[in-house]
N, C-alpha and C. Protein backbone atom coordinates (compact mmCIF):
# COMPACT_ATOMS: atom_id res chain seq x y z
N UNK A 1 -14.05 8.32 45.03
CA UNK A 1 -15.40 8.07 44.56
C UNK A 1 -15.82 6.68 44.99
N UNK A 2 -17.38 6.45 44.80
CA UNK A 2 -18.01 5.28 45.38
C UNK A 2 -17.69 5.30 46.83
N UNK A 3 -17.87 3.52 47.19
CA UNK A 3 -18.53 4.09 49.01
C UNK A 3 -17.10 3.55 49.60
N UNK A 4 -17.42 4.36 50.89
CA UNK A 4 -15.87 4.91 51.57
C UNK A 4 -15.65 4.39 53.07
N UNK A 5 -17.38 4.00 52.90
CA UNK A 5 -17.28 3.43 54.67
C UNK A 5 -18.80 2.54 54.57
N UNK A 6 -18.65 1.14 55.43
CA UNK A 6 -20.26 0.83 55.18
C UNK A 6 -21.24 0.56 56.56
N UNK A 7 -20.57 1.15 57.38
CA UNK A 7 -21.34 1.16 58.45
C UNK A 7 -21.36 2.57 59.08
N UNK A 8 -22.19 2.97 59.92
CA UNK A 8 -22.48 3.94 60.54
C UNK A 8 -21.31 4.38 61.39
N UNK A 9 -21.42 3.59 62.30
CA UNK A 9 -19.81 3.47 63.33
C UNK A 9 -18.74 3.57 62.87
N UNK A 10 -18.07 3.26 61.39
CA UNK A 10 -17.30 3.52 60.94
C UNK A 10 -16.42 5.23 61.66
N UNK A 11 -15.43 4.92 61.59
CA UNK A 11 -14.66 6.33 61.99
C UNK A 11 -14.34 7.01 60.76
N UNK A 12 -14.44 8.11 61.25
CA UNK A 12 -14.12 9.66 59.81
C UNK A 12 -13.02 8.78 59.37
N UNK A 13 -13.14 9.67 57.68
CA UNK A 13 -11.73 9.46 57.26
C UNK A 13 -11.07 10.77 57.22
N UNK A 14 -9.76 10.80 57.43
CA UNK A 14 -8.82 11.74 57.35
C UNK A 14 -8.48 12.28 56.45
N UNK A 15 -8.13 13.33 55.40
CA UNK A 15 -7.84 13.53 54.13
C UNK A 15 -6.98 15.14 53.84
N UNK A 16 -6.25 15.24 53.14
CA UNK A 16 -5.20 16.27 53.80
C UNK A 16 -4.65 16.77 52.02
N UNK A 17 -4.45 17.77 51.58
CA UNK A 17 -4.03 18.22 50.36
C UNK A 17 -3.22 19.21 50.69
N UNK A 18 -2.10 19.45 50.08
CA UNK A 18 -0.84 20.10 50.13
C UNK A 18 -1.52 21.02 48.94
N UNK A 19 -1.53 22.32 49.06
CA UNK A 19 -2.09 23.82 48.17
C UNK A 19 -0.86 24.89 48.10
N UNK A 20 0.61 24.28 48.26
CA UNK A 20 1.89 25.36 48.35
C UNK A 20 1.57 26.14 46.86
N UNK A 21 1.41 24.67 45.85
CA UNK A 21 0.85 25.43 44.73
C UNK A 21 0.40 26.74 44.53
N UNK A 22 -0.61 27.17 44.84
CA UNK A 22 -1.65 28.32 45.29
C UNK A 22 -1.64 29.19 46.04
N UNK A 23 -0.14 29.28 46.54
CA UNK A 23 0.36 30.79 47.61
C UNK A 23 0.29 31.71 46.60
N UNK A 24 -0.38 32.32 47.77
CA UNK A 24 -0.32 33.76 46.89
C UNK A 24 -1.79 34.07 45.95
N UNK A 25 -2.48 33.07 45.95
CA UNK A 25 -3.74 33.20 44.96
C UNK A 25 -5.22 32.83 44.99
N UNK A 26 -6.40 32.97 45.29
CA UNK A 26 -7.43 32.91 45.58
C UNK A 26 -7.59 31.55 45.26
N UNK A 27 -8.15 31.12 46.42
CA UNK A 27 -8.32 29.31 45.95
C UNK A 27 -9.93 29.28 46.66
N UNK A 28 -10.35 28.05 45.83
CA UNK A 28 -12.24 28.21 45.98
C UNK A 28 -11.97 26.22 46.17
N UNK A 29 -12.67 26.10 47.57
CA UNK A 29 -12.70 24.82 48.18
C UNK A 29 -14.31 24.63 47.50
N UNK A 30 -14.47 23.35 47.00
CA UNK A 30 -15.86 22.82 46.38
C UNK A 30 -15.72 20.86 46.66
N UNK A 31 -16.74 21.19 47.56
CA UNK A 31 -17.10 19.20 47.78
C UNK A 31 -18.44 19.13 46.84
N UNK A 32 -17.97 17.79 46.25
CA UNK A 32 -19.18 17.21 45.55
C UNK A 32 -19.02 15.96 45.53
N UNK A 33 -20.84 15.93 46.03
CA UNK A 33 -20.92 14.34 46.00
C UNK A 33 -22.23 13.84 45.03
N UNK A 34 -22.30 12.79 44.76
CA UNK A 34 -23.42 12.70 43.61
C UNK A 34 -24.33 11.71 45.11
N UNK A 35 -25.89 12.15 44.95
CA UNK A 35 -26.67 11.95 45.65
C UNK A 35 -27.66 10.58 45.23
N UNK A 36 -27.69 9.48 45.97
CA UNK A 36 -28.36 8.53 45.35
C UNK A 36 -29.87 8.31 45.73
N UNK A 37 -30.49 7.39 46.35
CA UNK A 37 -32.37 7.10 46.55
C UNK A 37 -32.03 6.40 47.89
N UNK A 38 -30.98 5.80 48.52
CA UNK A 38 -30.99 5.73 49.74
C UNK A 38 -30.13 6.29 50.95
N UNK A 39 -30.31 5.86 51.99
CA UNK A 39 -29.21 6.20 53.34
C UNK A 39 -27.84 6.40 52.76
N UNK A 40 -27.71 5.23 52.10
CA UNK A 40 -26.15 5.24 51.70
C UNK A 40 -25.37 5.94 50.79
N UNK A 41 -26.53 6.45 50.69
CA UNK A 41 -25.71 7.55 49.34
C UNK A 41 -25.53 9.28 50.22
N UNK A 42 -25.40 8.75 51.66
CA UNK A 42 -25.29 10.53 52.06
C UNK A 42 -24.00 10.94 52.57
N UNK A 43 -23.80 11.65 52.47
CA UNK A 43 -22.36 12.39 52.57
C UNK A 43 -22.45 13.22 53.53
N UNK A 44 -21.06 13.50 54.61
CA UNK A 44 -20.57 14.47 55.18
C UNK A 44 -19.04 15.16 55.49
N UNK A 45 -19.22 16.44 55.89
CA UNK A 45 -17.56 16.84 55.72
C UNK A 45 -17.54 17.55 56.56
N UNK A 46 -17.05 17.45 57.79
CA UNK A 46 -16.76 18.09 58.73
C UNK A 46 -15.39 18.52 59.10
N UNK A 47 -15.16 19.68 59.79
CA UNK A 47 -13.58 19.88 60.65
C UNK A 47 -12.82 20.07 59.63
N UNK A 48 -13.37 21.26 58.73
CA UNK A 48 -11.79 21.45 57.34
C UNK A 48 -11.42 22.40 58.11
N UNK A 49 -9.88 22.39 57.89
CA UNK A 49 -8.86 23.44 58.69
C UNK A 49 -7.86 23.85 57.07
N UNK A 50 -7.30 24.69 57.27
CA UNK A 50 -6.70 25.72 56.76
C UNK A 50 -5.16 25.89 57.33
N UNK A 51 -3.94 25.27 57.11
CA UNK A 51 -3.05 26.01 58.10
C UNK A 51 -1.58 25.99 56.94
N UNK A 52 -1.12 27.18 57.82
CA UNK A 52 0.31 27.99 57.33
C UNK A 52 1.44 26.98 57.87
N UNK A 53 1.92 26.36 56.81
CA UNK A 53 3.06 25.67 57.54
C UNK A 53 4.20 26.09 57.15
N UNK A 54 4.96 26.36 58.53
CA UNK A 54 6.16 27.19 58.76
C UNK A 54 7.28 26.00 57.80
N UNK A 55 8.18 27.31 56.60
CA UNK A 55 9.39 26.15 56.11
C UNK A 55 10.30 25.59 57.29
N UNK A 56 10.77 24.79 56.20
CA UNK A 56 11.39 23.20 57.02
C UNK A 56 13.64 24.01 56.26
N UNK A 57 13.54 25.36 56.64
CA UNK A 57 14.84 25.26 55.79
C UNK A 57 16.19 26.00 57.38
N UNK A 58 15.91 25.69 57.75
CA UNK A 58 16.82 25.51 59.38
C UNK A 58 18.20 25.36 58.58
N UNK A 59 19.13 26.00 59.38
CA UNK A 59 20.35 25.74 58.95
C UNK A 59 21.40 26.27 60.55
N UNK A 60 22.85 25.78 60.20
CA UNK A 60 23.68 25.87 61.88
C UNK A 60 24.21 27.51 61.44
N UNK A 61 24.05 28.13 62.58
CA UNK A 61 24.32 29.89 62.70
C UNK A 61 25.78 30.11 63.32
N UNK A 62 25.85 28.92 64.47
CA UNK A 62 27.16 28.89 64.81
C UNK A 62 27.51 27.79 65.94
N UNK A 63 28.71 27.45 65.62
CA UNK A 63 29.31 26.59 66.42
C UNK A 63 29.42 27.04 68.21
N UNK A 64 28.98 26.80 69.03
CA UNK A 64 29.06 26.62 70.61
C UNK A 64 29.92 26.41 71.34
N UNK A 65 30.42 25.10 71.12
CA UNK A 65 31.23 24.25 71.50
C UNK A 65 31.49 23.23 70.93
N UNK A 66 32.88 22.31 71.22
CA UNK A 66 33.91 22.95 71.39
C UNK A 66 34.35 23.95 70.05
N UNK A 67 35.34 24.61 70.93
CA UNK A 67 35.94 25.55 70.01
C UNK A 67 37.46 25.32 69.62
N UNK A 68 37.74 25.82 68.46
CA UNK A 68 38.68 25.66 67.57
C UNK A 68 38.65 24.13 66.76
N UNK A 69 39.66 23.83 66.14
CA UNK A 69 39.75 22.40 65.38
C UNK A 69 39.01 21.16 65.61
N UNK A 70 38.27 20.18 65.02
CA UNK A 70 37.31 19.35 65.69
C UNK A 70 37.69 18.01 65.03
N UNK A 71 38.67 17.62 65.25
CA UNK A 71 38.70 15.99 64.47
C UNK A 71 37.33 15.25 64.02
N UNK A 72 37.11 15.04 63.35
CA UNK A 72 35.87 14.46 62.65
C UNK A 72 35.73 12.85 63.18
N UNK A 73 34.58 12.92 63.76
CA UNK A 73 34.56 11.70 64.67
C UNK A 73 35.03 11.35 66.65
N UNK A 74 35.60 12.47 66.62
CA UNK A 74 36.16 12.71 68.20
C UNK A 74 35.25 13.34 69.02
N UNK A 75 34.62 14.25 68.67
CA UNK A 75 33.61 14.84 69.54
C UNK A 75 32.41 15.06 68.74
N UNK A 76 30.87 15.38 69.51
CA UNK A 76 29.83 16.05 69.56
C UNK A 76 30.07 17.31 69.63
N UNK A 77 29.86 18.32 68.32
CA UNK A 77 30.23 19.90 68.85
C UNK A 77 28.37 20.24 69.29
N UNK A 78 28.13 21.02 69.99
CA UNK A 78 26.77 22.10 70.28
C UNK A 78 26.92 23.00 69.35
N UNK A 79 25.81 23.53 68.78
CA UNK A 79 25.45 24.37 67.81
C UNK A 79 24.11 25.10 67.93
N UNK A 80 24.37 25.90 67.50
CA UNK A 80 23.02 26.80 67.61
C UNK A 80 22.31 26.82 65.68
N UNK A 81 21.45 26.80 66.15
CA UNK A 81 20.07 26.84 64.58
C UNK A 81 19.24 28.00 64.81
């Protein structure tokens, strides 16, 4: 709330909300801005996006190389995810 930028030239601001909350359930996007008697009281909102972000839960499927026993600290094994 209140003012966010005071020149024209100013660059957008960026603004980003995490909604994992709300999988699965009708969600209703609402901007409000309170309108004042000059220029400076005007508002805009451009470029809202919407996106599915793929989980972050990766795990190792199997060892590559090398094979058999691996002293801990002696080698880099390859693995597949």
């Amino acid at each position: 709330s209140g003012q966010q930028q005071t020149a024209g030239s100013d660059p957008w601001r960026l603004a980003s909300t995490n909604l994992v909350g709300y999988q699965g359930k009708s969600v209703v996007l609402r901007f409000a801005g309170i309108r004042g008697s000059s220029y400076e009281s005007d508002m805009s909102i451009d470029d809202i996006r919407l996106s599915i972000v793929a989980p972050l839960n990766a795990g190792v499927v199997e060892v590559q190389s090398p094979s058999g026993a691996i002293c801990p600290g002696t080698t880099t094994p390859v693995v597949g995810v």
